[in-house]
PDB file of N, CA and C in Angstrom:
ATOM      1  N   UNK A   1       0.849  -1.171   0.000  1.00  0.00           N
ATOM      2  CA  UNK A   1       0.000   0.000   0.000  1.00  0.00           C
ATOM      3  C   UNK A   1       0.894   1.234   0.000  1.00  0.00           C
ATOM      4  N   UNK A   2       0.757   2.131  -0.733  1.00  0.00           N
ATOM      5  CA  UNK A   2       1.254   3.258  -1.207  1.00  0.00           C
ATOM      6  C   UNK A   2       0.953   4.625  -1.592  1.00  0.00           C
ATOM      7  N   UNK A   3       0.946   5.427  -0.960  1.00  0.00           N
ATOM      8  CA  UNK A   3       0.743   6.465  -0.773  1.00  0.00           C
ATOM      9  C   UNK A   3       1.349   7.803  -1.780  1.00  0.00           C
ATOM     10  N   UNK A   4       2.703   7.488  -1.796  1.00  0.00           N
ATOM     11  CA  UNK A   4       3.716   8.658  -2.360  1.00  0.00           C
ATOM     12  C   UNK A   4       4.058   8.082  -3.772  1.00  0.00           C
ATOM     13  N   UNK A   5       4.531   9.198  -4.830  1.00  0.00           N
ATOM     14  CA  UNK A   5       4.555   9.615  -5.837  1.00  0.00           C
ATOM     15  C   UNK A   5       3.523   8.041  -6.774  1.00  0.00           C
ATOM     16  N   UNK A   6       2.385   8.695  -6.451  1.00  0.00           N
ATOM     17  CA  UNK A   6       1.499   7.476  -7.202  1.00  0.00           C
ATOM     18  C   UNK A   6       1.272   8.307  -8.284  1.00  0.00           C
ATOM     19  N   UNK A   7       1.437   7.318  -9.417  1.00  0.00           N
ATOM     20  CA  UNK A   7       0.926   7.377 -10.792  1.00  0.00           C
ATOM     21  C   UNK A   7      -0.253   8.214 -11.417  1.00  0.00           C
ATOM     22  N   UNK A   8      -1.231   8.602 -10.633  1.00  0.00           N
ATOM     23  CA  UNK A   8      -2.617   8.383 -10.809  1.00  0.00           C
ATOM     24  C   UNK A   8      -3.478   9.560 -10.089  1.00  0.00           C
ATOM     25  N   UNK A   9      -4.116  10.559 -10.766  1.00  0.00           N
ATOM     26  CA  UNK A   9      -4.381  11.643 -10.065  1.00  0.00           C
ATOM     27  C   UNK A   9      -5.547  11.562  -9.544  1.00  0.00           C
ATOM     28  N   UNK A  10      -6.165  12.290  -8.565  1.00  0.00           N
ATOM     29  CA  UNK A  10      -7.411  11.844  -7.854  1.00  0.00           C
ATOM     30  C   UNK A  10      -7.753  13.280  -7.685  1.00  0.00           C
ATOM     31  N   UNK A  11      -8.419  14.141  -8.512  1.00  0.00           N
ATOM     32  CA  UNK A  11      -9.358  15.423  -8.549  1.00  0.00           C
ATOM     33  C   UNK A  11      -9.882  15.654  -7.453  1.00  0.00           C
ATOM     34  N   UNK A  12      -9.821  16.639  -6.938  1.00  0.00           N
ATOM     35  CA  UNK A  12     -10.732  17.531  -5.877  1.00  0.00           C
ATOM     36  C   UNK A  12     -11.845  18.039  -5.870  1.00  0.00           C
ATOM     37  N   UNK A  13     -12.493  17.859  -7.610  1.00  0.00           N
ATOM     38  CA  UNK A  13     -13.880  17.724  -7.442  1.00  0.00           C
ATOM     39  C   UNK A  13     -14.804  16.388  -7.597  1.00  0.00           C
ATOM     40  N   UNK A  14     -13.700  15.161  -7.516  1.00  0.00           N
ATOM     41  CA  UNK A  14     -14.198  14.102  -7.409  1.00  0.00           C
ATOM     42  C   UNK A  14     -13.750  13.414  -5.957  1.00  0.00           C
ATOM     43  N   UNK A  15     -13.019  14.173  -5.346  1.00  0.00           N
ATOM     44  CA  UNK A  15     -13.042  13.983  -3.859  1.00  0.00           C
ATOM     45  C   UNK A  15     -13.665  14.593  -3.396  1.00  0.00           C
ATOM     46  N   UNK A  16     -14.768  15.367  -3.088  1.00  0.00           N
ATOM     47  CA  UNK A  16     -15.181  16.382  -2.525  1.00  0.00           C
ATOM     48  C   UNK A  16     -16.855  15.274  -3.278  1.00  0.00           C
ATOM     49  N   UNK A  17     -16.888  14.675  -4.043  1.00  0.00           N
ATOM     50  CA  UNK A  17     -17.929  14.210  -4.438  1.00  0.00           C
ATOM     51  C   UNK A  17     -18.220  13.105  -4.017  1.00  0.00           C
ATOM     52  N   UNK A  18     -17.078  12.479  -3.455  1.00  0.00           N
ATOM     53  CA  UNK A  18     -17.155  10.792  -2.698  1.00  0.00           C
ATOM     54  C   UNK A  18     -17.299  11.208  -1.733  1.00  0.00           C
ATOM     55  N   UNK A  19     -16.394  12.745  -0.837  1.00  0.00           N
ATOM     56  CA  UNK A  19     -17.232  12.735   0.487  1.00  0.00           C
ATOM     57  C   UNK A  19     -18.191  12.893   0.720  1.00  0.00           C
ATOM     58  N   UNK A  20     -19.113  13.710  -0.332  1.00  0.00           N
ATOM     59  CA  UNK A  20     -20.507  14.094   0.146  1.00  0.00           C
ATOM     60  C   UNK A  20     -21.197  12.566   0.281  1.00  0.00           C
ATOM     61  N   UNK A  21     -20.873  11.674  -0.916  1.00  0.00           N
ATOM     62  CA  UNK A  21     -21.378  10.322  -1.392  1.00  0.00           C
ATOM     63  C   UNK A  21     -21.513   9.408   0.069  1.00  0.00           C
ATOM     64  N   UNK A  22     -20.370   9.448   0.472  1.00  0.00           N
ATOM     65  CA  UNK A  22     -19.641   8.601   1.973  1.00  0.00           C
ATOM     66  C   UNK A  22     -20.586   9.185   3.489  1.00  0.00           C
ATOM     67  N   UNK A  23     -20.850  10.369   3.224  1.00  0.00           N
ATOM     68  CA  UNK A  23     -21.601  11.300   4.592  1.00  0.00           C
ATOM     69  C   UNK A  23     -23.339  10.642   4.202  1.00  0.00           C
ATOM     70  N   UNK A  24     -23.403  11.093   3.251  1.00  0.00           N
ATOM     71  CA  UNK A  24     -24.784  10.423   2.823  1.00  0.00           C
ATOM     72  C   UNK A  24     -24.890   8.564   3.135  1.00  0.00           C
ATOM     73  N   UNK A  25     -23.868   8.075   3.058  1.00  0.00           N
ATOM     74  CA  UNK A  25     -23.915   6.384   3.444  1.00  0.00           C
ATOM     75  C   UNK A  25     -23.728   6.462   5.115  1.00  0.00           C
ATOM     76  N   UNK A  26     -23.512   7.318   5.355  1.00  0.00           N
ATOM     77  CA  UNK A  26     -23.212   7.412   7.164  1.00  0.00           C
ATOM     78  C   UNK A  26     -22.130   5.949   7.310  1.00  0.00           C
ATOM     79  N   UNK A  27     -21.188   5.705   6.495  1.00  0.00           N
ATOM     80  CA  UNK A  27     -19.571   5.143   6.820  1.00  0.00           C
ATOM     81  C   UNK A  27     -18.499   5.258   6.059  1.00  0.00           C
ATOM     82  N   UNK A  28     -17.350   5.923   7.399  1.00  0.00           N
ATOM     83  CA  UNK A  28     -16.685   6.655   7.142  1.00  0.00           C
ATOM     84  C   UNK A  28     -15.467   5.913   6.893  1.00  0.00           C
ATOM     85  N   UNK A  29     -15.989   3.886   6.843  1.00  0.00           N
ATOM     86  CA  UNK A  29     -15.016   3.314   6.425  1.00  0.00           C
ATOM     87  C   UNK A  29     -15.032   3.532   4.987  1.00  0.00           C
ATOM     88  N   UNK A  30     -15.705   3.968   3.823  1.00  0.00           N
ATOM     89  CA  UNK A  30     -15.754   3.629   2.750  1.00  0.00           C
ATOM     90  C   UNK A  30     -14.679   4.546   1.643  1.00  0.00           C
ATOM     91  N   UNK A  31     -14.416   3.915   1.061  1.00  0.00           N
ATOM     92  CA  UNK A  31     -13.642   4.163   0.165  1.00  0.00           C
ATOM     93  C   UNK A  31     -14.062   3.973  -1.580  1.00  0.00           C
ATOM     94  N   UNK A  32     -13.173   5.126  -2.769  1.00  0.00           N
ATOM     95  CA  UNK A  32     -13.936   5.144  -3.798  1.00  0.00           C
ATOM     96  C   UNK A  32     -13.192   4.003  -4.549  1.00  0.00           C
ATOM     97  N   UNK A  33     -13.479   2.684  -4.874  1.00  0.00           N
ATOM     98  CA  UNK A  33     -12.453   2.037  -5.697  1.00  0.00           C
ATOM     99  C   UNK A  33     -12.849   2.139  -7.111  1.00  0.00           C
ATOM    100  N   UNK A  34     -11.407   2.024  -7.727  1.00  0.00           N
ATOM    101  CA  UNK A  34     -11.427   2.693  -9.621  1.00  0.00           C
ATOM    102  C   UNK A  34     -10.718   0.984 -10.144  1.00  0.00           C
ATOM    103  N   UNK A  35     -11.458   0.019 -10.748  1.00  0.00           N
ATOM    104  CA  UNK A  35     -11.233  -0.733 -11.360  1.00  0.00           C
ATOM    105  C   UNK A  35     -11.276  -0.723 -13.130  1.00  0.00           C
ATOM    106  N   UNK A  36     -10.379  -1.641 -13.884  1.00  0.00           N
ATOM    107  CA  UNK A  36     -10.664  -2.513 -15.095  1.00  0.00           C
ATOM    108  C   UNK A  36     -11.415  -3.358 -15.327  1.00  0.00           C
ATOM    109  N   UNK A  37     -12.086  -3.753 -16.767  1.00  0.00           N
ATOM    110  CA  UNK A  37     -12.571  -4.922 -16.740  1.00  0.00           C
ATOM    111  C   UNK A  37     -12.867  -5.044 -18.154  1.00  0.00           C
ATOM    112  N   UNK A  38     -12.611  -6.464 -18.470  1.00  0.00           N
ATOM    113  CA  UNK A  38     -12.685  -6.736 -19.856  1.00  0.00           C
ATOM    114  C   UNK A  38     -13.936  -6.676 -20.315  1.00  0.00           C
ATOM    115  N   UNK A  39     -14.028  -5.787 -21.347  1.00  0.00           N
ATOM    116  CA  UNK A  39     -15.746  -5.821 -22.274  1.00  0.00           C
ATOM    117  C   UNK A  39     -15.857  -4.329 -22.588  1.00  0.00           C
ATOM    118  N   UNK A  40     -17.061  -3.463 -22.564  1.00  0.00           N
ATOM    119  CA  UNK A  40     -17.231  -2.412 -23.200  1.00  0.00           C
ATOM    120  C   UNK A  40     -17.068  -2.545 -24.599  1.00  0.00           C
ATOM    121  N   UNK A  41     -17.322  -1.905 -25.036  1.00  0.00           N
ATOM    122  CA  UNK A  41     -16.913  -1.194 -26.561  1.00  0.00           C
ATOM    123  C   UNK A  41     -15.902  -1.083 -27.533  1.00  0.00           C
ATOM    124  N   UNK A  42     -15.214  -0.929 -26.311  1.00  0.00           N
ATOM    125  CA  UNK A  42     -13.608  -0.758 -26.677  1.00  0.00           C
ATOM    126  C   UNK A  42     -12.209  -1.617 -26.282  1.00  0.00           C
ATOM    127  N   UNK A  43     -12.832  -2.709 -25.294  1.00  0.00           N
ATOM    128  CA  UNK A  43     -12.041  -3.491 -25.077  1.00  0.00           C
ATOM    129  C   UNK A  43     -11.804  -3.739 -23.603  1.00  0.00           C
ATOM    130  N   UNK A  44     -11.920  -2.278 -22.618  1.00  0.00           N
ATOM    131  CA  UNK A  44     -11.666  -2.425 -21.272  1.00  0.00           C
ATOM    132  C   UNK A  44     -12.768  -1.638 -21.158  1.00  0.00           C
ATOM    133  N   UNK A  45     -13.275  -1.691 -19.624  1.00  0.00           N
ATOM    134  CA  UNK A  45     -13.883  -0.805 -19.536  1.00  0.00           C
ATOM    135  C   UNK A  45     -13.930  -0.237 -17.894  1.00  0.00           C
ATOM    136  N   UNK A  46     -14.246   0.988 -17.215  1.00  0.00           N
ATOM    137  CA  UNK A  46     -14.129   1.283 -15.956  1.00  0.00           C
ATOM    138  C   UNK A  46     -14.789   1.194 -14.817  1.00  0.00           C
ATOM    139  N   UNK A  47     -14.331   1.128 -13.819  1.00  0.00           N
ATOM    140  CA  UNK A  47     -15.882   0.575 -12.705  1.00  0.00           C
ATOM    141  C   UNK A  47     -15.535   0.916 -11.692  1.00  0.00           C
ATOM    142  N   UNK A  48     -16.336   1.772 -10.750  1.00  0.00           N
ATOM    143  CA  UNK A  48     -16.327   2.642  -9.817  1.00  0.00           C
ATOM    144  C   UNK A  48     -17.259   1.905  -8.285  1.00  0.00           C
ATOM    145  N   UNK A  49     -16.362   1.704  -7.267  1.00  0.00           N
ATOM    146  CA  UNK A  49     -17.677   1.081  -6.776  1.00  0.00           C
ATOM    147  C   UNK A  49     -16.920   1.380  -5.200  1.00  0.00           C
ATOM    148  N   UNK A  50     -17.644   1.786  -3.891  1.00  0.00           N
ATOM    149  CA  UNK A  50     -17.361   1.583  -2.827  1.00  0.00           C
ATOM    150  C   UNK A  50     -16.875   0.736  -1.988  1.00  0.00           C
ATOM    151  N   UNK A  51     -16.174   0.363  -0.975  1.00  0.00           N
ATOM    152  CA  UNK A  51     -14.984  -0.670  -1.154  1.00  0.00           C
ATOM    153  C   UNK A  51     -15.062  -0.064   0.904  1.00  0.00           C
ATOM    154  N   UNK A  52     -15.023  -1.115   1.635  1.00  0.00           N
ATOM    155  CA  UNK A  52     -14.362  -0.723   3.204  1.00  0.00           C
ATOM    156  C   UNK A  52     -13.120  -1.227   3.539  1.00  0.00           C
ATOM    157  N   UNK A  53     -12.528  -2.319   2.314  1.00  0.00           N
ATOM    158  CA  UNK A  53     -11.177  -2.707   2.456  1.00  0.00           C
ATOM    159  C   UNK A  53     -10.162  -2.133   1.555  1.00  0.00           C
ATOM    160  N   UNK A  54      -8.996  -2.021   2.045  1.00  0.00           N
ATOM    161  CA  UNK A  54      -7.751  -2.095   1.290  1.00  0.00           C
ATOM    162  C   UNK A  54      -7.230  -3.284   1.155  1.00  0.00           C
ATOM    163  N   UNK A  55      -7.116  -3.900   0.072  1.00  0.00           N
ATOM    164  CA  UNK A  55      -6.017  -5.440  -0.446  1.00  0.00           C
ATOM    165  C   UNK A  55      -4.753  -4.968  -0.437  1.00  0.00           C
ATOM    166  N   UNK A  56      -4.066  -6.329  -0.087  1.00  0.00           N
ATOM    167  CA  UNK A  56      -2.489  -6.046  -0.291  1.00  0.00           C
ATOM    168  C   UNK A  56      -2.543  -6.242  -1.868  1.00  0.00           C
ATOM    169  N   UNK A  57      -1.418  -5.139  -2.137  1.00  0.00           N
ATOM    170  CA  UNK A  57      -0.653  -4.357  -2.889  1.00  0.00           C
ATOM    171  C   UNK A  57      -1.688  -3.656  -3.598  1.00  0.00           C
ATOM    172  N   UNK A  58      -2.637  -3.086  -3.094  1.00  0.00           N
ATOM    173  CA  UNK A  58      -3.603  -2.368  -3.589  1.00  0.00           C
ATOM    174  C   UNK A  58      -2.960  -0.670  -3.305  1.00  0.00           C
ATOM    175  N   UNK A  59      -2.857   0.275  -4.696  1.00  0.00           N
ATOM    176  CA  UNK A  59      -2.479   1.491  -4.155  1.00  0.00           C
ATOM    177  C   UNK A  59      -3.389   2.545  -3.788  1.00  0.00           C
ATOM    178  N   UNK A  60      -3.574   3.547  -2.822  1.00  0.00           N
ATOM    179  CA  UNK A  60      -4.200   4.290  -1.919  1.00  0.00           C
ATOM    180  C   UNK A  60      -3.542   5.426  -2.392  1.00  0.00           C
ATOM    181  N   UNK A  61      -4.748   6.684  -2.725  1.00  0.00           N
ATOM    182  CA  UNK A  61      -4.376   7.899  -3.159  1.00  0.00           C
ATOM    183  C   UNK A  61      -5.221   8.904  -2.201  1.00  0.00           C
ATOM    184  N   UNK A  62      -4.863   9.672  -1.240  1.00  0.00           N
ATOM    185  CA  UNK A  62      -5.670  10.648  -0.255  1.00  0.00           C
ATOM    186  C   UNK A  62      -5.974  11.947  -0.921  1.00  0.00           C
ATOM    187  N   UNK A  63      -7.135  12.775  -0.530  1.00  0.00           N
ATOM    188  CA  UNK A  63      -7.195  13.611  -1.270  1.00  0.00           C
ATOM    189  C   UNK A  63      -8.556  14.424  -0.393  1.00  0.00           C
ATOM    190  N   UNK A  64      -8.627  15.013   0.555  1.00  0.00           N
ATOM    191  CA  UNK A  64      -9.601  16.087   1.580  1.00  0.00           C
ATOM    192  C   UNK A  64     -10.207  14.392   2.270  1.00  0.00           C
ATOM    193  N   UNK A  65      -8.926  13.740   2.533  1.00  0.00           N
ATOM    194  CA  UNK A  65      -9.777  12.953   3.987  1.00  0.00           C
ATOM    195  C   UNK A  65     -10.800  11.835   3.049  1.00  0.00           C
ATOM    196  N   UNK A  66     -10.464  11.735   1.592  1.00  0.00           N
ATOM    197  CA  UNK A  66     -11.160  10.403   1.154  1.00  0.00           C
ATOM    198  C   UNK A  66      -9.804   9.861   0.288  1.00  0.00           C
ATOM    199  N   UNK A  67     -10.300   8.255   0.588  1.00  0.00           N
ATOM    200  CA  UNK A  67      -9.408   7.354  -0.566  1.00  0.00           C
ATOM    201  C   UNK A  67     -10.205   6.699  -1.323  1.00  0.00           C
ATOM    202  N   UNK A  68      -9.182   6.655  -2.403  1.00  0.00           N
ATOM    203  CA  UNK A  68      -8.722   6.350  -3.748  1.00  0.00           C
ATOM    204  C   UNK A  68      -8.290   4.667  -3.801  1.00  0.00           C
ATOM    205  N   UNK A  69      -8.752   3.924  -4.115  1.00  0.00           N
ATOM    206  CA  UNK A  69      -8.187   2.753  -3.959  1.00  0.00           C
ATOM    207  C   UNK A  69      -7.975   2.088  -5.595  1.00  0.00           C
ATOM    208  N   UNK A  70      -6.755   1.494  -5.446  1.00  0.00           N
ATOM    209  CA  UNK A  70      -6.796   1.030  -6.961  1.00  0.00           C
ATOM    210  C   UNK A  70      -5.921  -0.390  -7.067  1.00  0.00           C
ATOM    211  N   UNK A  71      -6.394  -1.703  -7.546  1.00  0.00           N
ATOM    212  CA  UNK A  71      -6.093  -2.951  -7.519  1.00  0.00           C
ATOM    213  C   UNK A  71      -4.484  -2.773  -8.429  1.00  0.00           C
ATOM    214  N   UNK A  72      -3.295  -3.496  -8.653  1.00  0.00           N
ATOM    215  CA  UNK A  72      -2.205  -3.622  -8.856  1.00  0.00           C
ATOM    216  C   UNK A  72      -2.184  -3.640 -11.022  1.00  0.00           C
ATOM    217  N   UNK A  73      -3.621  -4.329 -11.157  1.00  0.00           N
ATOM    218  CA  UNK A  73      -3.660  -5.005 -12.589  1.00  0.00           C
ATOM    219  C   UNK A  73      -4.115  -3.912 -13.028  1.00  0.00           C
ATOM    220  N   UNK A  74      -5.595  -2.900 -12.247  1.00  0.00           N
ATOM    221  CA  UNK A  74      -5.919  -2.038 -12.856  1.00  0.00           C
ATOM    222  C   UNK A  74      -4.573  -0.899 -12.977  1.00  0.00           C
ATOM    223  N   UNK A  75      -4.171  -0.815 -12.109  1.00  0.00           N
ATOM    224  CA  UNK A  75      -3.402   0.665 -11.974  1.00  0.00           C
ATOM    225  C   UNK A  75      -2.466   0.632 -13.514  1.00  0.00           C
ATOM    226  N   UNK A  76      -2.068  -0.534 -13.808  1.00  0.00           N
ATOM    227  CA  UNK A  76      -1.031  -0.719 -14.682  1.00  0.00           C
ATOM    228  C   UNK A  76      -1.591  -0.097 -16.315  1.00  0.00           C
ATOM    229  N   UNK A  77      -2.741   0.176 -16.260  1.00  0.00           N
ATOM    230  CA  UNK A  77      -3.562   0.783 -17.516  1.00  0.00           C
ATOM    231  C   UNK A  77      -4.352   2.004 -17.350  1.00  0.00           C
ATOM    232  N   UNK A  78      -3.845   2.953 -15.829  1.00  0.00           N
ATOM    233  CA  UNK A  78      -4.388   3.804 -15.346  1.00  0.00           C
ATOM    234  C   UNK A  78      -3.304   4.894 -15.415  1.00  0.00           C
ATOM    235  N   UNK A  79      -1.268   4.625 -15.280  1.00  0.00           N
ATOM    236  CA  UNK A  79      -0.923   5.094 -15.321  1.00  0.00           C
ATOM    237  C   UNK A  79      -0.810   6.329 -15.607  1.00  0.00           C
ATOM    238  N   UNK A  80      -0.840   7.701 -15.161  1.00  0.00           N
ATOM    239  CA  UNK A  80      -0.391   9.316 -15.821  1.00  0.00           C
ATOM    240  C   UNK A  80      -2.213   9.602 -15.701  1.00  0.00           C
ATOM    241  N   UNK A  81      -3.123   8.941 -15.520  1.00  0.00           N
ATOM    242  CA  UNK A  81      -4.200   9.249 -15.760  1.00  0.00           C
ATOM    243  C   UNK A  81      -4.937  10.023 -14.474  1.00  0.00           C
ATOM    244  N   UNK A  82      -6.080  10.654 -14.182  1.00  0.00           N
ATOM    245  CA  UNK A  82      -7.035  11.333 -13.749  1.00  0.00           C
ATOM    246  C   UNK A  82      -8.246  10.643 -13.616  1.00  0.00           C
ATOM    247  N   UNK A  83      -8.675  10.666 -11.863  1.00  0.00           N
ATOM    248  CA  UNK A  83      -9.698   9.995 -11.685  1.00  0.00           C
ATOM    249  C   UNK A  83     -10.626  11.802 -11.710  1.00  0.00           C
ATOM    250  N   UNK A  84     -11.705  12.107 -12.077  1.00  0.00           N
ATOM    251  CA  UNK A  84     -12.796  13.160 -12.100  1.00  0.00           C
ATOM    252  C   UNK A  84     -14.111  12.959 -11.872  1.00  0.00           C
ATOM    253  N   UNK A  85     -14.603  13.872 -11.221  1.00  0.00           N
ATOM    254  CA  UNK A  85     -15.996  13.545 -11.743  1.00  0.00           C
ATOM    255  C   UNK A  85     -16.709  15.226 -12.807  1.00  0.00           C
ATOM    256  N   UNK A  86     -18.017  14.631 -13.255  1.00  0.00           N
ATOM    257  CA  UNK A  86     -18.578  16.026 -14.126  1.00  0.00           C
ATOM    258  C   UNK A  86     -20.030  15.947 -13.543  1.00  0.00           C
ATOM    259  N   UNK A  87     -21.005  16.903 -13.861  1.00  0.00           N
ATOM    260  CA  UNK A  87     -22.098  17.135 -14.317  1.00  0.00           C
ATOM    261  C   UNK A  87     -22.151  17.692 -15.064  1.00  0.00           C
ATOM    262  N   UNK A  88     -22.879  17.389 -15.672  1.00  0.00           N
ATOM    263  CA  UNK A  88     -23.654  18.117 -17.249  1.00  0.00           C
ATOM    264  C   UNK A  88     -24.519  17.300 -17.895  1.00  0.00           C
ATOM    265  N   UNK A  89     -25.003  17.981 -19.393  1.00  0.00           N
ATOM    266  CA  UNK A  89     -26.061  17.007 -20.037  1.00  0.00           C
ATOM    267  C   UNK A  89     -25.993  15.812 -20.129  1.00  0.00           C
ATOM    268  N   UNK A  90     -24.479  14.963 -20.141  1.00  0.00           N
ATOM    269  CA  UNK A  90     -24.467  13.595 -19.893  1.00  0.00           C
ATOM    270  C   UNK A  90     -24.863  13.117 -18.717  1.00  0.00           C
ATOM    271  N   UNK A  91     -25.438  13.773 -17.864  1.00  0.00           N
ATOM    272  CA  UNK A  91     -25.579  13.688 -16.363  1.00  0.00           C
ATOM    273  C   UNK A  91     -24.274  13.511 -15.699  1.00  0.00           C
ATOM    274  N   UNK A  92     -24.289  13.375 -13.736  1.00  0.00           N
ATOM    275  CA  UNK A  92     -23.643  13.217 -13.215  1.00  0.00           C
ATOM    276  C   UNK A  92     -22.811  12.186 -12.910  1.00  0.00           C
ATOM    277  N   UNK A  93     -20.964  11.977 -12.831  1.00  0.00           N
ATOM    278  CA  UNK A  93     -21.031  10.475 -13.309  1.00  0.00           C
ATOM    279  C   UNK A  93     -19.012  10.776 -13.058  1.00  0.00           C
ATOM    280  N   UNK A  94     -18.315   9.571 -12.507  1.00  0.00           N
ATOM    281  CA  UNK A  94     -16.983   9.732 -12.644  1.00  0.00           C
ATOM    282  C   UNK A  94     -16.574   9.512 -13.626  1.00  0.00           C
ATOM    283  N   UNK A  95     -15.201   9.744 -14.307  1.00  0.00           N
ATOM    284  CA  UNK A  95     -14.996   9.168 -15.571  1.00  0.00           C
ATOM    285  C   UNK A  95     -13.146   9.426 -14.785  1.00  0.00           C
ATOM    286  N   UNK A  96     -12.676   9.029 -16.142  1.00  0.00           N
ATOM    287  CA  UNK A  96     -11.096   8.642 -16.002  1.00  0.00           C
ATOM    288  C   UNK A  96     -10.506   9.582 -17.093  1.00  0.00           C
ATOM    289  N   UNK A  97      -9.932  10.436 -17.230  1.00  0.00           N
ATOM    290  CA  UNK A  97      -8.950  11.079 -18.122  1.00  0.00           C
ATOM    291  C   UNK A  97      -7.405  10.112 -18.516  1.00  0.00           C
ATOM    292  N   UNK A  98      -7.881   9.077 -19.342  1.00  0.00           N
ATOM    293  CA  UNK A  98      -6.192   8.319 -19.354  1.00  0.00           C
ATOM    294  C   UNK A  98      -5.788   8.679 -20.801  1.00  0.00           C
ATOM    295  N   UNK A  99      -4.649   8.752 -20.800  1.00  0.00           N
ATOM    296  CA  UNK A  99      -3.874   8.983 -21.165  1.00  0.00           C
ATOM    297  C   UNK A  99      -3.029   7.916 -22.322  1.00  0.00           C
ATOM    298  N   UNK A 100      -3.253   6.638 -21.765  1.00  0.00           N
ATOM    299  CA  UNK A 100      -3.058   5.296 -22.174  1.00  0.00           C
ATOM    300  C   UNK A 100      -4.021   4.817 -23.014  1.00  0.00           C
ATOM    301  N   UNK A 101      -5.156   5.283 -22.972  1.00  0.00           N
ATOM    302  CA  UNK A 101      -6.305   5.103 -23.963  1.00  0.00           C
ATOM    303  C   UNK A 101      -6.122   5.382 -25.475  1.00  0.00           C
ATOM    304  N   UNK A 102      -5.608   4.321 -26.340  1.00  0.00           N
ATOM    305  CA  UNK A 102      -5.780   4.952 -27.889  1.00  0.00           C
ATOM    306  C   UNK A 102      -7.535   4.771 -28.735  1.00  0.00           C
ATOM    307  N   UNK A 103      -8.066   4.156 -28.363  1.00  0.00           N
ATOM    308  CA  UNK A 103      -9.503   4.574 -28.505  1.00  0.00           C
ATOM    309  C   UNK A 103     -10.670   4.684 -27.403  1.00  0.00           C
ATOM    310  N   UNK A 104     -11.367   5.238 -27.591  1.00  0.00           N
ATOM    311  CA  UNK A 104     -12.617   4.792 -26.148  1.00  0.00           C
ATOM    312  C   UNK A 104     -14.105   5.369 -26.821  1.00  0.00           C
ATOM    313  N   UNK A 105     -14.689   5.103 -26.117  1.00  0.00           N
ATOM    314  CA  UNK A 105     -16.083   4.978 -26.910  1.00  0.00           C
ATOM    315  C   UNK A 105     -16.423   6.290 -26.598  1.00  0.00           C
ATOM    316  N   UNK A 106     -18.240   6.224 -27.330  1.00  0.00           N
ATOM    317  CA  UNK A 106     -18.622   8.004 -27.134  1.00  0.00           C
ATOM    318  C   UNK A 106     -18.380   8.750 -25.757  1.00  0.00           C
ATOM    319  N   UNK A 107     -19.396   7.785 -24.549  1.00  0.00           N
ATOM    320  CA  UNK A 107     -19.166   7.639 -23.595  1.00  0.00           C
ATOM    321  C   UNK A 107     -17.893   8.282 -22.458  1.00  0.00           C
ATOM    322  N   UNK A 108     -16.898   7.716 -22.793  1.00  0.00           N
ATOM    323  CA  UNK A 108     -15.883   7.503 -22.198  1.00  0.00           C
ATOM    324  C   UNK A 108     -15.810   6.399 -21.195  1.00  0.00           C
ATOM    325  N   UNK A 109     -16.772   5.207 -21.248  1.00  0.00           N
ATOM    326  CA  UNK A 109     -16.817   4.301 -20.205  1.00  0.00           C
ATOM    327  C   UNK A 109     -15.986   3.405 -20.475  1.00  0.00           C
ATOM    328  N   UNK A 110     -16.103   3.039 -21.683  1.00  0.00           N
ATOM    329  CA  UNK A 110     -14.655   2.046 -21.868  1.00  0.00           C
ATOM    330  C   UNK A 110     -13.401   2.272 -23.144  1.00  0.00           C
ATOM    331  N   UNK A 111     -12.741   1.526 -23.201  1.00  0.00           N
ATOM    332  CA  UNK A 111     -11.246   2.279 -23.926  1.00  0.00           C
ATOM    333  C   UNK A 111     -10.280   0.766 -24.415  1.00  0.00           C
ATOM    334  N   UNK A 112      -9.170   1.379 -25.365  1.00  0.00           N
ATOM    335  CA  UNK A 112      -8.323   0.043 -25.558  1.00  0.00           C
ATOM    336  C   UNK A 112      -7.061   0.588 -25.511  1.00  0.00           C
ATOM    337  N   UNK A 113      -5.725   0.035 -25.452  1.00  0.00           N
ATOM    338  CA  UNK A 113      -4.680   0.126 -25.466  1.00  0.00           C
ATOM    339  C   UNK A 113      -4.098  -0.497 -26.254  1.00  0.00           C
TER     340      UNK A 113
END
């Protein structure tokens, strides 16, 4: 578990959006985890889901008092990238700014390398 010079940026308006998310669940064990997974559109695709554990060799990114959790296989296709969140006409919703992505769908939900 790792803390310092991680790969992987974790936005302050998508921390500030898991805390409100986390206060509204009333536990303050929870954490935002950012996974891979084979399928989508494009080949991989992203998955966002609340998490009260950390796994070993899972890396941990802090950011206003929430974590970031990210599995060893995903991180490796997350590299240089940006966890965010938006609102707008697509509605409200996290997405990933990577960098590693040479295609990804309209969306932005899934991507290939």
């Amino acid at each position: 578990m790792s803390e310092v010079n991680v790969p992987l940026t974790f936005s302050d308006t998508a921390a500030m959006r898991v805390k409100t998310l986390i206060a509204e669940e009333e536990n303050p064990e929870l954490k935002l985890r950012v996974y891979i997974t084979g399928g989508g559109c494009s080949g991989f695709q992203y998955g966002f889901t609340f998490d009260e554990n950390v796994n070993d060799g899972d890396t941990t990114i802090v950011n206003s008092g929430v974590t970031l959790v990210v599995d060893p296989m995903s991180l490796q296709y997350l590299i240089g990238g940006k966890v965010d969140y938006t609102e707008g006409l697509e509605g409200a919703r996290f997405f990933i700014d990577n960098p590693n992505a040479t295609t990804t769908c309209g969306c932005g939900a899934s991507f290939s390398v």
